[in-house]
PDB file of N, CA and C in Angstrom:
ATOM      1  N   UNK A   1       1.086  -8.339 -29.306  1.00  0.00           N
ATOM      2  CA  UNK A   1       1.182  -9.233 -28.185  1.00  0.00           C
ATOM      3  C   UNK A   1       1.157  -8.421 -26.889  1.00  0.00           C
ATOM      4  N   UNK A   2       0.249  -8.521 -25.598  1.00  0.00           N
ATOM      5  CA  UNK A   2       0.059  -8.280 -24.717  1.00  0.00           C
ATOM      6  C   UNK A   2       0.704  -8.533 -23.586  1.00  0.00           C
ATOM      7  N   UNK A   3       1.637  -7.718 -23.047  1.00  0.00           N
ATOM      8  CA  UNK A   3       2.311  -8.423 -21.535  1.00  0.00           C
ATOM      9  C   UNK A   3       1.761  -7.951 -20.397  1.00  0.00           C
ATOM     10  N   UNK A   4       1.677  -9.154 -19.387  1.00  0.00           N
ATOM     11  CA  UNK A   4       1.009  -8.673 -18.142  1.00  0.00           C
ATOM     12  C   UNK A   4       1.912  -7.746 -17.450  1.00  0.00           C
ATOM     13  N   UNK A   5       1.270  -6.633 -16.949  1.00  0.00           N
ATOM     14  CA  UNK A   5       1.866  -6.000 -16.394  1.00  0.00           C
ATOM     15  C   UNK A   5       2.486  -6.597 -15.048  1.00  0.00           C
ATOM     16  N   UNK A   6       3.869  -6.099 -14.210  1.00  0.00           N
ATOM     17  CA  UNK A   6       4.210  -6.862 -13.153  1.00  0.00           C
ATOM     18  C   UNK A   6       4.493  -6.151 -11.957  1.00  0.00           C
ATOM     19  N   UNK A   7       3.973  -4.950 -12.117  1.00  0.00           N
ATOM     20  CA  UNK A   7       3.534  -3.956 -11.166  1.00  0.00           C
ATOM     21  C   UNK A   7       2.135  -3.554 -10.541  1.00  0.00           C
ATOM     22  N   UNK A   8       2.035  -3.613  -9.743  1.00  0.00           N
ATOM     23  CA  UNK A   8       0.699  -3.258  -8.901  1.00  0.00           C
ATOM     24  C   UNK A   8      -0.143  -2.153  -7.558  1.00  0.00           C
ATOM     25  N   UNK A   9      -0.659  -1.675  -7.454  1.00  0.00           N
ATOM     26  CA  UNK A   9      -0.653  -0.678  -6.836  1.00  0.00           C
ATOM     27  C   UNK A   9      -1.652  -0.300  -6.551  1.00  0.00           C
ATOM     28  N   UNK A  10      -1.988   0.297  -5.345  1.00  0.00           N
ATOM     29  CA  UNK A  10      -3.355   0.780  -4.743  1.00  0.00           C
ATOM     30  C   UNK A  10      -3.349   2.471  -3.444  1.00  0.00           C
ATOM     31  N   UNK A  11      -4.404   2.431  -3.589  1.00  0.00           N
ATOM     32  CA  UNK A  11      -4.442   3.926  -2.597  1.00  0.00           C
ATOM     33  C   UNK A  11      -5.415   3.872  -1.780  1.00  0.00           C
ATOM     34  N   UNK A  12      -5.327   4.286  -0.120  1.00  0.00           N
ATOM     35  CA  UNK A  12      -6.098   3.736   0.648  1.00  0.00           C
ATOM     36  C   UNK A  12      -6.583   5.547   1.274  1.00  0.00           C
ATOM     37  N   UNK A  13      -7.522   5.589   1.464  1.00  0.00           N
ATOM     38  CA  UNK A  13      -7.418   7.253   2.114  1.00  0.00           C
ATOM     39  C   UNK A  13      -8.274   6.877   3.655  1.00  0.00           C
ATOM     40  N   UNK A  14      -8.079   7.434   4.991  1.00  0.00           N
ATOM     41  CA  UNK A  14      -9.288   7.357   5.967  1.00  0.00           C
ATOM     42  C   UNK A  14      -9.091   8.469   6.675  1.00  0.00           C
ATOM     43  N   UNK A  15      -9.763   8.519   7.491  1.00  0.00           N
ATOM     44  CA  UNK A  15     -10.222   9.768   8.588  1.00  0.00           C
ATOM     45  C   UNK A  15      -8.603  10.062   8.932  1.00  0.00           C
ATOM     46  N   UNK A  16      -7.933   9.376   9.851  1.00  0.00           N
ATOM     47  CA  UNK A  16      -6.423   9.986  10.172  1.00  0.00           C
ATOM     48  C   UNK A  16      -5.698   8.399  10.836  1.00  0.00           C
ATOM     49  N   UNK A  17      -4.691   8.365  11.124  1.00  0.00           N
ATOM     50  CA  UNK A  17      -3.779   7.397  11.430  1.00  0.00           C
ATOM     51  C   UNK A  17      -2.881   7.705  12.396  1.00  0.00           C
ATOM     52  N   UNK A  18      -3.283   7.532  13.580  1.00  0.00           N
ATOM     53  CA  UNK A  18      -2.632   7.698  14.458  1.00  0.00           C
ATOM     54  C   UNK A  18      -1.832   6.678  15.495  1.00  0.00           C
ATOM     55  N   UNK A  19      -2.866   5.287  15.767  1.00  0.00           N
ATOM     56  CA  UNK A  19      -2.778   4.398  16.404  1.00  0.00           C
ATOM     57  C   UNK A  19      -0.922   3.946  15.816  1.00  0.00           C
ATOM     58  N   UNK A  20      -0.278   3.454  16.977  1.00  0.00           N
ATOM     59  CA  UNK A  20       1.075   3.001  16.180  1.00  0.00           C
ATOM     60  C   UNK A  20       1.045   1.503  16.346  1.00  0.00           C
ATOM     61  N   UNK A  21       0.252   0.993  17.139  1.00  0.00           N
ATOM     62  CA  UNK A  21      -0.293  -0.517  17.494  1.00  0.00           C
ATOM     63  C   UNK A  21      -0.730  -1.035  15.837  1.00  0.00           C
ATOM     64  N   UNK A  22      -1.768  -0.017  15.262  1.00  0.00           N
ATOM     65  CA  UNK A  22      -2.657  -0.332  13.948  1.00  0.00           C
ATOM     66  C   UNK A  22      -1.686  -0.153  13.117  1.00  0.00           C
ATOM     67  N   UNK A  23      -0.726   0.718  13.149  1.00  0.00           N
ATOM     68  CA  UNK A  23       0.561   0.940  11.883  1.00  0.00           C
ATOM     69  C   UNK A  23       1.383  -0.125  12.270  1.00  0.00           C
ATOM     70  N   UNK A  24       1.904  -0.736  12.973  1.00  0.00           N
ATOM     71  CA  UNK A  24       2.853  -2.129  13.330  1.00  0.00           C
ATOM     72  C   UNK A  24       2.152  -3.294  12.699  1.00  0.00           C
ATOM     73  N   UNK A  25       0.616  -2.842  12.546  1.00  0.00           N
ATOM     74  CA  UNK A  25       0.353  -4.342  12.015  1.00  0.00           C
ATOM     75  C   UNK A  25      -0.098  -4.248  10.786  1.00  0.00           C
ATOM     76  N   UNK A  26      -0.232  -2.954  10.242  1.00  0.00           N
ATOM     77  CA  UNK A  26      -0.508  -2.195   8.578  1.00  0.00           C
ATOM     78  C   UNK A  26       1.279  -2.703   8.324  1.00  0.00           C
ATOM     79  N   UNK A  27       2.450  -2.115   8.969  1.00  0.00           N
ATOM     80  CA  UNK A  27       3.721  -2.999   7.908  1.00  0.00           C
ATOM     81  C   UNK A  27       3.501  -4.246   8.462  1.00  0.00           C
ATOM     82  N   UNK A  28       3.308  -5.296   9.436  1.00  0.00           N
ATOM     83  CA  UNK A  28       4.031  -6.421   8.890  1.00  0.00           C
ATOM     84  C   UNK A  28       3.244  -7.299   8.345  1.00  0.00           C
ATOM     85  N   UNK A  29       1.295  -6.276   8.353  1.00  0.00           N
ATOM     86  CA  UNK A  29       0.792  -7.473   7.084  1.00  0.00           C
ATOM     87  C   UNK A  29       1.980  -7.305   5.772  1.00  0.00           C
ATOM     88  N   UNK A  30       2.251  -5.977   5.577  1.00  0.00           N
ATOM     89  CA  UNK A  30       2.975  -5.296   4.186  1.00  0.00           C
ATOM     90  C   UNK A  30       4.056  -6.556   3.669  1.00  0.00           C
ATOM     91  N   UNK A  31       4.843  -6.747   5.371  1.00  0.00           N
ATOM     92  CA  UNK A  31       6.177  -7.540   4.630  1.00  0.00           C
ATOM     93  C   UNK A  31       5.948  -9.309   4.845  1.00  0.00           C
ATOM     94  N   UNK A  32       4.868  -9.497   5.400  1.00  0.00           N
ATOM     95  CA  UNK A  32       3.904 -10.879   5.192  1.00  0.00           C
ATOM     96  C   UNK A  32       2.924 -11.651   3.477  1.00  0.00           C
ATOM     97  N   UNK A  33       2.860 -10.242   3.177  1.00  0.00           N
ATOM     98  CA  UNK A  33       2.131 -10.570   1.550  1.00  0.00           C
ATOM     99  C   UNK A  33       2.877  -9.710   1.019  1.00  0.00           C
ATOM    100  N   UNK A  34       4.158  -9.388   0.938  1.00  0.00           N
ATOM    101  CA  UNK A  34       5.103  -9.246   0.173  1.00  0.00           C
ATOM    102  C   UNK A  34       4.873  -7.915  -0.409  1.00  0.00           C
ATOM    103  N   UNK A  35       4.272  -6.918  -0.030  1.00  0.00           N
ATOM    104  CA  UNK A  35       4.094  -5.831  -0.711  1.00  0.00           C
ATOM    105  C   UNK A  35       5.757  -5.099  -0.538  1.00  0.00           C
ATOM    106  N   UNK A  36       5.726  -4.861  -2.063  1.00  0.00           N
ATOM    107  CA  UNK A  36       7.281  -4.267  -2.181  1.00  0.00           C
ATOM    108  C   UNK A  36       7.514  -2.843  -1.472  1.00  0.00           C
ATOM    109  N   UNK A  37       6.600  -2.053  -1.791  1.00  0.00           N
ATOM    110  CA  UNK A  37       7.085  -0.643  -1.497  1.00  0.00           C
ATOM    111  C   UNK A  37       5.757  -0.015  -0.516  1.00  0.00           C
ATOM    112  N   UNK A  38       5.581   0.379   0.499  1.00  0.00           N
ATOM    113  CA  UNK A  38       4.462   0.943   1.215  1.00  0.00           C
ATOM    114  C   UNK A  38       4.654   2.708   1.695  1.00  0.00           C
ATOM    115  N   UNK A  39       4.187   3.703   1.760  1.00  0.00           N
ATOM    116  CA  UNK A  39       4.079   5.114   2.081  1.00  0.00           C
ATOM    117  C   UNK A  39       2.483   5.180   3.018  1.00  0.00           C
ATOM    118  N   UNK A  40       3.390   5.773   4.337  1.00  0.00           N
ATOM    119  CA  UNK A  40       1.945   6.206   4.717  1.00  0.00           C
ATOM    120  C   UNK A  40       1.855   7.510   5.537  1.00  0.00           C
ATOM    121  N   UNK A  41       1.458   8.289   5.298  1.00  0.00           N
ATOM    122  CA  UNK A  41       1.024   9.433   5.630  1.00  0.00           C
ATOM    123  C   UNK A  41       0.104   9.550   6.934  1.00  0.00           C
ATOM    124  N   UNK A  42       0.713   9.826   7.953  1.00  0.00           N
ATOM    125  CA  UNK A  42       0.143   9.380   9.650  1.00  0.00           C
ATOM    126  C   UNK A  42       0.238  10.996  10.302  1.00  0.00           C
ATOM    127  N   UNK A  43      -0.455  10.665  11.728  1.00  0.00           N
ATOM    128  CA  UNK A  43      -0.549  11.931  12.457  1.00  0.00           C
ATOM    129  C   UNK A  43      -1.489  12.711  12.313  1.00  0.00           C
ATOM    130  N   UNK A  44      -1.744  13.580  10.916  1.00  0.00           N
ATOM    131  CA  UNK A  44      -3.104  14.397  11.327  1.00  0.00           C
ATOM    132  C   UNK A  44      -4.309  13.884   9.615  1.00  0.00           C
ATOM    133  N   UNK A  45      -5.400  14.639   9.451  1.00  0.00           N
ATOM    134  CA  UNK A  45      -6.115  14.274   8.342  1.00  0.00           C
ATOM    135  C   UNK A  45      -5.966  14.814   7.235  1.00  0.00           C
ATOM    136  N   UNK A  46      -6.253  13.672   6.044  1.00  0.00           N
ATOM    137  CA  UNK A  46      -6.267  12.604   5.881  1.00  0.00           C
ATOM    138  C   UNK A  46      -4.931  11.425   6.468  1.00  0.00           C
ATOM    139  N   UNK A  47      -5.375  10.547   6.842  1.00  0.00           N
ATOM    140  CA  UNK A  47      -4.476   9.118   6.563  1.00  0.00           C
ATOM    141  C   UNK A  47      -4.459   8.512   5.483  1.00  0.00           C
ATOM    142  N   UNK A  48      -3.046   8.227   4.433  1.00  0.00           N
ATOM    143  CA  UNK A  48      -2.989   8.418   3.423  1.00  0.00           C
ATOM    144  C   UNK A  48      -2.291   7.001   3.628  1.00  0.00           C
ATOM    145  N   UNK A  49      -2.579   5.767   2.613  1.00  0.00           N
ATOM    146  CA  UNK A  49      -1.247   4.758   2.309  1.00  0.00           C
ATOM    147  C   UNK A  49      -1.271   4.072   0.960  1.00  0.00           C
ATOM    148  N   UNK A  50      -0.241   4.211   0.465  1.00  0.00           N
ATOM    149  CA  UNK A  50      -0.317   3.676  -1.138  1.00  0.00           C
ATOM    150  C   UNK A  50       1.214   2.974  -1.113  1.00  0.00           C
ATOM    151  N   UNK A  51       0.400   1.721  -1.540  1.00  0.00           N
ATOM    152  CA  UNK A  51       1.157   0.429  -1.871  1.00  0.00           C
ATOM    153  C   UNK A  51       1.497   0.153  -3.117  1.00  0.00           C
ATOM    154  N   UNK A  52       2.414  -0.655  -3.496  1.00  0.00           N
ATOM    155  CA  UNK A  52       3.078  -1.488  -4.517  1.00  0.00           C
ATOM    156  C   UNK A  52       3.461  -2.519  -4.444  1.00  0.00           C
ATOM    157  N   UNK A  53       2.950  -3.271  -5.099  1.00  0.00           N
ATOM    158  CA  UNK A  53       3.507  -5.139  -5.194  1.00  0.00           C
ATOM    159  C   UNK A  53       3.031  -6.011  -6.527  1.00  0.00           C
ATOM    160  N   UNK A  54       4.349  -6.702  -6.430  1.00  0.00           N
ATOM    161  CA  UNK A  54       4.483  -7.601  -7.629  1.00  0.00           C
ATOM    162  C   UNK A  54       3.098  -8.150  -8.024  1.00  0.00           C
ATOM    163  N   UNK A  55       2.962  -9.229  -6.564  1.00  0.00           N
ATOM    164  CA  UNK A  55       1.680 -10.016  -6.465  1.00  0.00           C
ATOM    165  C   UNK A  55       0.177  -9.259  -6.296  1.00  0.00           C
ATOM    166  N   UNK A  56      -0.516  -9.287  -7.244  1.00  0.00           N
ATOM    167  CA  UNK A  56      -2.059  -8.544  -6.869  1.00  0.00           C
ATOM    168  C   UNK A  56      -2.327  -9.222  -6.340  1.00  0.00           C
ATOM    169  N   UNK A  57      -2.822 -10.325  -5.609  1.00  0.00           N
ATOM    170  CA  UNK A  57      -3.645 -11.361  -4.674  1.00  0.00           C
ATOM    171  C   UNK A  57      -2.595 -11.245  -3.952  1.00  0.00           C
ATOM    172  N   UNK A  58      -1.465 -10.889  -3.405  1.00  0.00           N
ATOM    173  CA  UNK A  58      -1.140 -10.104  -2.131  1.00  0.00           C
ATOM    174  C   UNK A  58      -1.725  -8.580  -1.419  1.00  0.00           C
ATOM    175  N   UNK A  59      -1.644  -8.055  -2.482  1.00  0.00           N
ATOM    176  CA  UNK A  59      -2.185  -6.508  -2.535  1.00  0.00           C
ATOM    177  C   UNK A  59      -3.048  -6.724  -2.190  1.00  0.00           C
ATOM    178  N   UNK A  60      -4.301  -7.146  -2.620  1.00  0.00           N
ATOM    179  CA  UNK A  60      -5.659  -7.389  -2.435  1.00  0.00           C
ATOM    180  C   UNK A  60      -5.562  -8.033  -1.203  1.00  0.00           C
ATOM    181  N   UNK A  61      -4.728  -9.233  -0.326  1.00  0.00           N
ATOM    182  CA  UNK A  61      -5.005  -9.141   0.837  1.00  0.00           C
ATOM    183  C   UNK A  61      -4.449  -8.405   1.752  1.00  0.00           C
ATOM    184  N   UNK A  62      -3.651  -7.702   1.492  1.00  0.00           N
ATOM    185  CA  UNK A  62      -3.147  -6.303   2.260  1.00  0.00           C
ATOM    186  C   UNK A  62      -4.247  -5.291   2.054  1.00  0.00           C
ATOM    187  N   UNK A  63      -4.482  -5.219   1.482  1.00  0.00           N
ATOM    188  CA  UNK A  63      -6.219  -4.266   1.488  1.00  0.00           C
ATOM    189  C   UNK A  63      -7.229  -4.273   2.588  1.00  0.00           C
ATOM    190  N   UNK A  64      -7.115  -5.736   2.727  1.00  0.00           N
ATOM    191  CA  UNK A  64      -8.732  -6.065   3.541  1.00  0.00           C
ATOM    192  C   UNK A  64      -7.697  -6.675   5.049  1.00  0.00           C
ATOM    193  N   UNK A  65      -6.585  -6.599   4.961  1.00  0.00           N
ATOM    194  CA  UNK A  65      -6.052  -6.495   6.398  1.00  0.00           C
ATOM    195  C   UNK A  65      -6.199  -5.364   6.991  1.00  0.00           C
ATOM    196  N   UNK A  66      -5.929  -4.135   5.867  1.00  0.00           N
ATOM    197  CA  UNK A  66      -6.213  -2.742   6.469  1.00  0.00           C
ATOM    198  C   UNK A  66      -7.328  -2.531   6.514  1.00  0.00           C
ATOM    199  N   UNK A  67      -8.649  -3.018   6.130  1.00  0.00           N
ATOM    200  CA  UNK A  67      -9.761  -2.869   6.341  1.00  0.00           C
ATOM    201  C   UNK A  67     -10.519  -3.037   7.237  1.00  0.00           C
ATOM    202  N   UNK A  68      -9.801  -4.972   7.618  1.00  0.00           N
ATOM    203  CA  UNK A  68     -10.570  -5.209   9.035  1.00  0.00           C
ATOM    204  C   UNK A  68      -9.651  -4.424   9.884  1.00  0.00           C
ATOM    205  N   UNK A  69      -8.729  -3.585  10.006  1.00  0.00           N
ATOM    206  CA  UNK A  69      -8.540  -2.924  11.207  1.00  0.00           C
ATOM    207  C   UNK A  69      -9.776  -1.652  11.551  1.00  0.00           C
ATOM    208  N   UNK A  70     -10.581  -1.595  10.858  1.00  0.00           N
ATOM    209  CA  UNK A  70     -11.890  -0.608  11.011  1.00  0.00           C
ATOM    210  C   UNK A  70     -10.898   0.856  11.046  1.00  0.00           C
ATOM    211  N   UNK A  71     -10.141   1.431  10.549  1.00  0.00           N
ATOM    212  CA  UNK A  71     -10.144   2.485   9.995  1.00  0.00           C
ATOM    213  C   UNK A  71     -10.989   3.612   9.914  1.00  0.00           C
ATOM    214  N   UNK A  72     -11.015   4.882  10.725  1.00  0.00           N
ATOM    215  CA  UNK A  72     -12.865   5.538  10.208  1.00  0.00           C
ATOM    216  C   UNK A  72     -12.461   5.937   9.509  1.00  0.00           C
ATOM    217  N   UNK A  73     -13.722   6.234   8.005  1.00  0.00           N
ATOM    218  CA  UNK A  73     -13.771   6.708   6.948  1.00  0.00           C
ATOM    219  C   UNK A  73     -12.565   5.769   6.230  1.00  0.00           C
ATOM    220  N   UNK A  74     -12.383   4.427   6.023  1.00  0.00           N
ATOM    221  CA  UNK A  74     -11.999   3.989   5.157  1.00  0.00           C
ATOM    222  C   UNK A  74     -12.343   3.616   3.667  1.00  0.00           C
ATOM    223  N   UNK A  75     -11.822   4.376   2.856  1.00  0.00           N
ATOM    224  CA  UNK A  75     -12.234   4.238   1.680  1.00  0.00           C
ATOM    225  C   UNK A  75     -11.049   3.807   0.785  1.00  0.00           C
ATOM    226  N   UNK A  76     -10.746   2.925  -0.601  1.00  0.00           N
ATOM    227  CA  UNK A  76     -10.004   2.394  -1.197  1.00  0.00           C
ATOM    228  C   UNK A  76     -10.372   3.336  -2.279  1.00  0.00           C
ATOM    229  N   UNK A  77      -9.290   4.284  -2.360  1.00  0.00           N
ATOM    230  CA  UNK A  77      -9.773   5.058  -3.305  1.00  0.00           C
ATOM    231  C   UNK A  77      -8.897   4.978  -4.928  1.00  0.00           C
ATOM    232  N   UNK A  78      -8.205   3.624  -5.064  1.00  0.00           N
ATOM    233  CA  UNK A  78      -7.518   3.521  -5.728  1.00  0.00           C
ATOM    234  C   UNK A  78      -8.119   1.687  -5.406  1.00  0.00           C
ATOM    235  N   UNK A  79      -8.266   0.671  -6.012  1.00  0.00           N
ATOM    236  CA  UNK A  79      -8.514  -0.567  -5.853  1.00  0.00           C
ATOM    237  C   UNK A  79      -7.507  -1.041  -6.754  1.00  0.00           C
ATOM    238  N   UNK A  80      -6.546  -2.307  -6.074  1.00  0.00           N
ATOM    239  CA  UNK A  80      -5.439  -2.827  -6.703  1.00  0.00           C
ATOM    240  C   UNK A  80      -5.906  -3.066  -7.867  1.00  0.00           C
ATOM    241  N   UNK A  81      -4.790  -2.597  -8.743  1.00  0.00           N
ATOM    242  CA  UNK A  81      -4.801  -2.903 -10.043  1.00  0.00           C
ATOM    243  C   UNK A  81      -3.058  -2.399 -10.559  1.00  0.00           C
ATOM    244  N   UNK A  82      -3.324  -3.233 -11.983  1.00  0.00           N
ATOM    245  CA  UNK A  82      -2.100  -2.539 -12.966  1.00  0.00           C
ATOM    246  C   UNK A  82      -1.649  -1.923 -12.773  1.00  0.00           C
ATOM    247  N   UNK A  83       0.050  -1.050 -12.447  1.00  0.00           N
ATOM    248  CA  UNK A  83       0.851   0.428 -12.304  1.00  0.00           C
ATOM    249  C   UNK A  83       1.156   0.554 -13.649  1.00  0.00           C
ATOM    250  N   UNK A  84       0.641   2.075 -13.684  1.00  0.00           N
ATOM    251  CA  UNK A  84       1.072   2.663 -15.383  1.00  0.00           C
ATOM    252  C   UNK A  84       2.513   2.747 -15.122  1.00  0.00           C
ATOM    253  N   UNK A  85       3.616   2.313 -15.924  1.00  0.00           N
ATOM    254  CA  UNK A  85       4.909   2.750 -15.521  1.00  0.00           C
ATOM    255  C   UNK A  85       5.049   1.347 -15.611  1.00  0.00           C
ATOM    256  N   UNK A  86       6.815   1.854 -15.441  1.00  0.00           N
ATOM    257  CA  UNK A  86       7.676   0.648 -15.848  1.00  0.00           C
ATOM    258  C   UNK A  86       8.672  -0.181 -14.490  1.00  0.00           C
ATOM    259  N   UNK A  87       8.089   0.668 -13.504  1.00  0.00           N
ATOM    260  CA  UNK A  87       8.979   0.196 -12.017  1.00  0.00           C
ATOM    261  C   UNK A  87      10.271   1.059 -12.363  1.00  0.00           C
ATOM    262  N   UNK A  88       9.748   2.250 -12.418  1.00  0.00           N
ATOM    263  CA  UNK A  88      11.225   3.507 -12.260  1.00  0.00           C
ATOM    264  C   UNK A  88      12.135   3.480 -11.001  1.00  0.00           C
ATOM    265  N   UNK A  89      11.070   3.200  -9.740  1.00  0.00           N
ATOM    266  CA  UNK A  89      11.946   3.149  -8.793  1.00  0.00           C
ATOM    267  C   UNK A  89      13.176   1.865  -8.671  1.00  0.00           C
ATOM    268  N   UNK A  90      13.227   1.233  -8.877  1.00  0.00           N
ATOM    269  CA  UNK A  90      14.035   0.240  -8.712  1.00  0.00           C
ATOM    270  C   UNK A  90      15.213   0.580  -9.768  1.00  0.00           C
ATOM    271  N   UNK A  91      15.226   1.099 -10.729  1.00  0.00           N
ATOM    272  CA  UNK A  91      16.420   1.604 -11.874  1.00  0.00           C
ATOM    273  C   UNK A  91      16.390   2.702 -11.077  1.00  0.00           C
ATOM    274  N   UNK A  92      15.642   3.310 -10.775  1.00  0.00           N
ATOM    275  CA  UNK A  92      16.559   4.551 -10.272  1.00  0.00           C
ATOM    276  C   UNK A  92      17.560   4.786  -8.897  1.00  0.00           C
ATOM    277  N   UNK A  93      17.625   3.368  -8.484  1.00  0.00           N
ATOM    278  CA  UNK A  93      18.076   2.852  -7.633  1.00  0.00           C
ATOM    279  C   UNK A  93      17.218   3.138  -5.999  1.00  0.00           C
ATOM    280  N   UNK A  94      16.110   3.116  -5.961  1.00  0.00           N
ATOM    281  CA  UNK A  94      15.346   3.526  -4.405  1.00  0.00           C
ATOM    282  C   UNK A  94      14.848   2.172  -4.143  1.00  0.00           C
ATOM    283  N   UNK A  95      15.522   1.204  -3.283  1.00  0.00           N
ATOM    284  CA  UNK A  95      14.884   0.389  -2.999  1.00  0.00           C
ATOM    285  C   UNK A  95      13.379   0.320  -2.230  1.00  0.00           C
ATOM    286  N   UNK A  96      12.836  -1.416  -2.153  1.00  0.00           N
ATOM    287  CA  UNK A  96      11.701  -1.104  -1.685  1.00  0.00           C
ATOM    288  C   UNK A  96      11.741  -1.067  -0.258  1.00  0.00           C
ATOM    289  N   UNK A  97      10.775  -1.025  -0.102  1.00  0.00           N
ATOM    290  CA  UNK A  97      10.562  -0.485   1.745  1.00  0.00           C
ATOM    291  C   UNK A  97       9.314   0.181   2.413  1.00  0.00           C
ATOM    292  N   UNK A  98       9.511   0.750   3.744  1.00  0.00           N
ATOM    293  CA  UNK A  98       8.587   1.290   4.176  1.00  0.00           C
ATOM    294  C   UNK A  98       9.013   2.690   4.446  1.00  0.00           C
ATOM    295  N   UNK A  99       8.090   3.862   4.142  1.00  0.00           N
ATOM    296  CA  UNK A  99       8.230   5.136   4.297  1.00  0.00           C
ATOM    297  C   UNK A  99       7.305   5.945   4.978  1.00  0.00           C
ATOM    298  N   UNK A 100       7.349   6.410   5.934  1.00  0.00           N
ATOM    299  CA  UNK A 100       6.150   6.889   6.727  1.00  0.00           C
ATOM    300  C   UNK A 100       6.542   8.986   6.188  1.00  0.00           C
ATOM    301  N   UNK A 101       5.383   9.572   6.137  1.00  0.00           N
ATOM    302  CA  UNK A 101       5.813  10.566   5.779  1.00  0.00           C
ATOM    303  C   UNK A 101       4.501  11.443   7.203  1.00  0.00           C
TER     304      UNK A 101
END
């Protein structure tokens, strides 16, 4: 018997991320389609952001929110899908959130 997985996850890579106007509206698409956990890697190149969420048809429109922000060199180098894993973070007690690194 097959269970759907209930984790989800994607990886976004582009030229660099600097704008903080374009990152204000990269989190609150995040906490608008419910993406649980977001990391993004800002300041110099690459611009790095990899998401997690329950809902894939959230994910997927958190994708193409970050997309139409025209991003250069945006590439989805990870396209939402399935997380291998069991949602470690949450037993290991790290809630979700936003993490800029």
């Amino acid at each position: 018997m097959s269970r759907t997985p209930s984790l989800f996850n994607c990886l976004i890579r582009t030229h660099h991320i600097t704008s903080r106007k374009k990152l204000q509206r990269v989190r609150r698409a995040a906490q608008q389609l419910n993406v649980d956990w977001l990391l993004v890697r800002s300041g110099g190149s690459p611009g790095i952001m990899f998401a997690e969420a329950r809902d894939e048809k959230g994910l997927e429109e958190w994708v193409a929110t970050v997309q139409a922000l025209r991003y250069k060199d945006f590439r989805c180098v990870a396209k939402p899908a399935a997380a291998e894993g069991t949602g470690r973070r949450e037993r290991d007690g790290v809630k979700p959130g936003f993490d800029e690194t």
